[in-house]
Protein backbone atom coordinates (compact mmCIF):
# COMPACT_ATOMS: atom_id res chain seq x y z
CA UNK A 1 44.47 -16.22 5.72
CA UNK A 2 41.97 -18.72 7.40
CA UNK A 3 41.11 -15.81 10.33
CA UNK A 4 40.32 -12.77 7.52
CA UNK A 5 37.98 -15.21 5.50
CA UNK A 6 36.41 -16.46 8.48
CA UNK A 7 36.20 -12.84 9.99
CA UNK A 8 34.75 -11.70 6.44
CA UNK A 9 32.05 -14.45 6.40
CA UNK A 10 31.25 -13.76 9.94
CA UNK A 11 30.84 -9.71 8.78
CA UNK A 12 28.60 -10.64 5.93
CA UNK A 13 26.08 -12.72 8.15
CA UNK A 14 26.23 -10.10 11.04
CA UNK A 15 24.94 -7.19 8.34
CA UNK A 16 22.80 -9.89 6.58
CA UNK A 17 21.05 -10.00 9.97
CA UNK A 18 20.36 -6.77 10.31
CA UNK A 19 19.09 -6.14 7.10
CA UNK A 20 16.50 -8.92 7.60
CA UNK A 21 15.64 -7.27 10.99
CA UNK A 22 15.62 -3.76 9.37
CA UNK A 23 12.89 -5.23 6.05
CA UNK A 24 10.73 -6.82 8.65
CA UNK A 25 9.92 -3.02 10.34
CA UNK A 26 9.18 -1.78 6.91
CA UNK A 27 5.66 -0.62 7.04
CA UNK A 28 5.93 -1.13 2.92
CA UNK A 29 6.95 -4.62 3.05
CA UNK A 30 4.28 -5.62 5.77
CA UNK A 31 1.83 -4.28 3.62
CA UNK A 32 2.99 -6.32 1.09
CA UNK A 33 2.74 -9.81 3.42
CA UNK A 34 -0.99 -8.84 4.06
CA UNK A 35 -2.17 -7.32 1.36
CA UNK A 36 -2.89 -9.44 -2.11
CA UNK A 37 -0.68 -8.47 -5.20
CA UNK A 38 -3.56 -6.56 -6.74
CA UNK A 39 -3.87 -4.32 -3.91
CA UNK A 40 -0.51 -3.73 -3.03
CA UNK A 41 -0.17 -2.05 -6.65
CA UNK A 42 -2.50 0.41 -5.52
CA UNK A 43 -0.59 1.84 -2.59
CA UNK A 44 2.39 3.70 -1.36
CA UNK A 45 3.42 4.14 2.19
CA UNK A 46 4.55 7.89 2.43
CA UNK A 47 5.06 7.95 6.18
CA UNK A 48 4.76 6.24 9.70
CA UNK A 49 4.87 9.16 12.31
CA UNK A 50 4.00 8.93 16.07
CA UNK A 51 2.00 5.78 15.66
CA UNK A 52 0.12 6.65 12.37
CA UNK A 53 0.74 5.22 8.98
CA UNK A 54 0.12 7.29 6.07
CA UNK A 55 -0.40 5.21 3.12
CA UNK A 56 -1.03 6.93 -0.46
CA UNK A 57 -3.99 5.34 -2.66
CA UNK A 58 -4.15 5.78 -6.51
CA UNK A 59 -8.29 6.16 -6.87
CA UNK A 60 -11.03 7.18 -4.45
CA UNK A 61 -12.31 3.13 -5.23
CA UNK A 62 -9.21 1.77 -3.61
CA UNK A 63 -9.40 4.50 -1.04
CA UNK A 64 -13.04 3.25 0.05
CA UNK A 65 -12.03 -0.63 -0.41
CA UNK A 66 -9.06 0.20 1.56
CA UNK A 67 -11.06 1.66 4.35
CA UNK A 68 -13.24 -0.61 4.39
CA UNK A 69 -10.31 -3.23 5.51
CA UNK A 70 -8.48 -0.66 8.06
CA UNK A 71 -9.65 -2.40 11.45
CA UNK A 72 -7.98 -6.08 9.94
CA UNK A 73 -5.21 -4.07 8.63
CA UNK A 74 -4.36 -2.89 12.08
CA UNK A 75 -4.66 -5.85 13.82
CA UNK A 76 -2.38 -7.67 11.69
CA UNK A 77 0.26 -4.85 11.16
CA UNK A 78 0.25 -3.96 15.33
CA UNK A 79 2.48 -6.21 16.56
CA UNK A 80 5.30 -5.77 13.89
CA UNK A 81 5.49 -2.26 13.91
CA UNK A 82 5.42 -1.16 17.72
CA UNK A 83 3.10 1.59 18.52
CA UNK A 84 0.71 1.46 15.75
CA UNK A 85 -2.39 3.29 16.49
CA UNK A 86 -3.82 4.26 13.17
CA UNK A 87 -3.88 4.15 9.27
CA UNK A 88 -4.41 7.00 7.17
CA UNK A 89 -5.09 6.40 3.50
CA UNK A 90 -5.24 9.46 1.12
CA UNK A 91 -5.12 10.10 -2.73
CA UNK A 92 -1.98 10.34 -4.36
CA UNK A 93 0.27 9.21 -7.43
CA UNK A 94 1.49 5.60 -7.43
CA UNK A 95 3.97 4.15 -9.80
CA UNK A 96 2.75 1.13 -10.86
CA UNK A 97 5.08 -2.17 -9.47
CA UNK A 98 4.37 -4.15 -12.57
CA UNK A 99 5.74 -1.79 -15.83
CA UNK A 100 6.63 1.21 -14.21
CA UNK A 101 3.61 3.08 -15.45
CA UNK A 102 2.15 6.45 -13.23
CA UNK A 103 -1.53 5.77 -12.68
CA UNK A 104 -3.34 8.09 -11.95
């Protein structure tokens, strides 16, 4: 019985590892390391394709503030997701984090 529970805990670390590898490659959850809380309400990643990050924006003044941050942005998201080269922000419909509330 000893050798299944320690083969079971051993299992549970293993994929616990990988997970935490897996979160730290999330464009979404980098994003929401760098950005502050208020900001990172106002976004949605939609896709990271052949080096370029498409990140949706919920008004054209986040869009411009946003823009306005890009080169730091970059810098700081670079080296955790390999092969960065750009960051597109556009308009689009986020769900807000806090009550679940489409802003538009």
């Amino acid at each position: 019985m000893e050798q299944i529970k320690d083969t079971i805990n051993s299992v549970i670390r293993s994929l616990a590892e990988k997970k935490k590898g897996a979160s730290e490659k999330n464009p979404q959850e980098l994003l929401k390391k760098i950005l502050t809380k208020k900001e990172f309400e106002h976004i949605r990643v939609s896709n990271f394709t052949k080096g370029v990050l498409y990140v949706e924006v919920d008004s054209s003044t986040w869009l411009y503030y946003l823009g306005l941050r890009k080169k730091e942005m970059l810098a700081r998201l670079a080296p955790a997701l390999g092969g960065l080269k750009n960051i597109r922000f556009s308009l689009g419909e986020i769900k807000c984090q806090k009550n679940r509330r489409k802003i538009k």
